[in-house]
C-alpha atoms as a PDB file:
ATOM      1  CA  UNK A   1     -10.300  -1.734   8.927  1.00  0.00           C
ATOM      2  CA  UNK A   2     -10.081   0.882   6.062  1.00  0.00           C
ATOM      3  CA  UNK A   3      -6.647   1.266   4.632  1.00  0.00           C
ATOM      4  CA  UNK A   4      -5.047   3.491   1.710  1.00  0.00           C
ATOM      5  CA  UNK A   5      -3.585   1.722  -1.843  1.00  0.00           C
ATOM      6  CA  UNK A   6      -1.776   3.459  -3.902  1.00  0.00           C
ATOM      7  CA  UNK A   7      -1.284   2.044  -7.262  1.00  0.00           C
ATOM      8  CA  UNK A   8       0.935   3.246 -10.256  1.00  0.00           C
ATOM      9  CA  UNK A   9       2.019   1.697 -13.167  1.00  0.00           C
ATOM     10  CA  UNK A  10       6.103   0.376 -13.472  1.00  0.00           C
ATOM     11  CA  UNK A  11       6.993  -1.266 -16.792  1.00  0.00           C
ATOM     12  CA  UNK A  12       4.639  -3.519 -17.758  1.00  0.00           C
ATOM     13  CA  UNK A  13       3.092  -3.732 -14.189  1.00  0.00           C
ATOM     14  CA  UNK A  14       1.389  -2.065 -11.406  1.00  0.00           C
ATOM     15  CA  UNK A  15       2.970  -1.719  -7.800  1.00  0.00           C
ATOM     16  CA  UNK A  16       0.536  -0.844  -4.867  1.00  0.00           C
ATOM     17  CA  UNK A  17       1.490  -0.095  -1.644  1.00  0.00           C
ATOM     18  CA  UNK A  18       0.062   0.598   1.623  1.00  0.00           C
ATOM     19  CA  UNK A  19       1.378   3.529   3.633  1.00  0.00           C
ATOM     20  CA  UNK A  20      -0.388   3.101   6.640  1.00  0.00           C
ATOM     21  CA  UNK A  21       1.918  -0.602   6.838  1.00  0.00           C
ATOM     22  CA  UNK A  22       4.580   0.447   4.518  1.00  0.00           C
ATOM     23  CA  UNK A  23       3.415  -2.890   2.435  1.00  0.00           C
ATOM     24  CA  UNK A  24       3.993  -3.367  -1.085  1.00  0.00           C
ATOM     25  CA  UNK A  25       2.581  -5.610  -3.775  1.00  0.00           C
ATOM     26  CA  UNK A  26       2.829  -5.729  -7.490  1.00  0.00           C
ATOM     27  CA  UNK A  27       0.134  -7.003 -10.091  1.00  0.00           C
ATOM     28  CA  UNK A  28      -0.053  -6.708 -14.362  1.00  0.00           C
ATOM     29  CA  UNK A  29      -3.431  -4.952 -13.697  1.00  0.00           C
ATOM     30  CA  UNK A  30      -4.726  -2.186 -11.158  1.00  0.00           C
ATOM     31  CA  UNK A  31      -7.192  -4.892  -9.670  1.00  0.00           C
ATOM     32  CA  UNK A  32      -4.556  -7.826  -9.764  1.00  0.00           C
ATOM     33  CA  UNK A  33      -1.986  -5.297  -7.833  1.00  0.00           C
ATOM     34  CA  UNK A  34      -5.425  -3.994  -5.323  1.00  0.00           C
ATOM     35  CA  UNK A  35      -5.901  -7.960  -4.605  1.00  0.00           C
ATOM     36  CA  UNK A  36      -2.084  -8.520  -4.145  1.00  0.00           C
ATOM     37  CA  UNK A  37      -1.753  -6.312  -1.491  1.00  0.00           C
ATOM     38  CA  UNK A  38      -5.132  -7.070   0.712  1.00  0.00           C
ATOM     39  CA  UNK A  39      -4.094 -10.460   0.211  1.00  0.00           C
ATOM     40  CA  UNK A  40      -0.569  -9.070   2.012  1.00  0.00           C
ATOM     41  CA  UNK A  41      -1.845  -7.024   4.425  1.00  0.00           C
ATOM     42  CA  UNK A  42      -4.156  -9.734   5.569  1.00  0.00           C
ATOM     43  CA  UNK A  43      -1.276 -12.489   5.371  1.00  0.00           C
ATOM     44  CA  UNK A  44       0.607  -9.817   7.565  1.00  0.00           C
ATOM     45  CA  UNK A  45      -2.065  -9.157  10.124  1.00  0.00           C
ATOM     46  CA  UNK A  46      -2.422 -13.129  10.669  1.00  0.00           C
ATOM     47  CA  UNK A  47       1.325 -13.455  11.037  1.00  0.00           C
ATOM     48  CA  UNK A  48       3.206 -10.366  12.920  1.00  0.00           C
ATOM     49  CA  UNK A  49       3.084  -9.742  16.257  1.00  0.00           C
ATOM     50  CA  UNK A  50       0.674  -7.057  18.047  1.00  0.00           C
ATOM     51  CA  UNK A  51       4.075  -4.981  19.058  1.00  0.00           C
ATOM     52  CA  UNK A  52       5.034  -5.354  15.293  1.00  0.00           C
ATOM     53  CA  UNK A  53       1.308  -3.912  14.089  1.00  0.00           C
ATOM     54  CA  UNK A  54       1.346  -1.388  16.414  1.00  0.00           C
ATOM     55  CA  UNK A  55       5.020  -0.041  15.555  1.00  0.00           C
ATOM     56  CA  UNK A  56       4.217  -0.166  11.833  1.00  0.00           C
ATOM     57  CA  UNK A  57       0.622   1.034  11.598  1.00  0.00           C
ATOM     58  CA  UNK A  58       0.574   5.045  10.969  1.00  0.00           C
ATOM     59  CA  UNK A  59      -3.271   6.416  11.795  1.00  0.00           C
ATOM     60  CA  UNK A  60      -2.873   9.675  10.309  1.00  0.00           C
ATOM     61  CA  UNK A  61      -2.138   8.901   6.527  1.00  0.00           C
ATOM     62  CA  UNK A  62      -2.595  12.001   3.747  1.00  0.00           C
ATOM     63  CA  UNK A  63      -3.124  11.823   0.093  1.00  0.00           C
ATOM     64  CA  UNK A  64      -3.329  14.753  -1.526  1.00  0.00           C
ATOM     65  CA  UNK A  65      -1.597  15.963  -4.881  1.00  0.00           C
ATOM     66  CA  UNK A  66       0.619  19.182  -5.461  1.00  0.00           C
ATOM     67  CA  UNK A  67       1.559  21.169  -7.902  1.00  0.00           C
ATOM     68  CA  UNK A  68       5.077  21.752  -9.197  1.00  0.00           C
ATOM     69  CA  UNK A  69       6.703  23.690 -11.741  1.00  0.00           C
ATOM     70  CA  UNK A  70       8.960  22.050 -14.004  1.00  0.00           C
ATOM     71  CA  UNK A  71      11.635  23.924 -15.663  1.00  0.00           C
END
């Protein structure tokens, strides 16, 4: 299964979450933070319940960038 990470820098770190799952991890690199969270998602599809997955997962996930003026 393909699923979407989104990674940005906080502080010193990196936090990258999954919004398919709405599942978070955090890393000091970009490739620590991408490792956290398949290491999460995995730990999560092991562990939760079918009804859980099913409730959680979101199919139809977008990632696009806008543009917005600033004043």
């Amino acid at each position: 299964m393909k699923l979407t990470a989104i990674i940005e820098r906080e502080n010193s770190g990196y936090t990258a979450l999954c919004p398919e799952l709405d599942i978070a991890s955090q890393g000091d690199t970009i490739e620590a933070a991408r490792d956290n969270l398949q290491e999460a998602l995995e730990l999560f599809f092991e562990s939760a319940p079918s009804e859980e997955i099913a409730q959680r997962l979101h199919e139809d996930v977008f990632v696009t960038q806008i543009e917005v003026a600033v004043a």
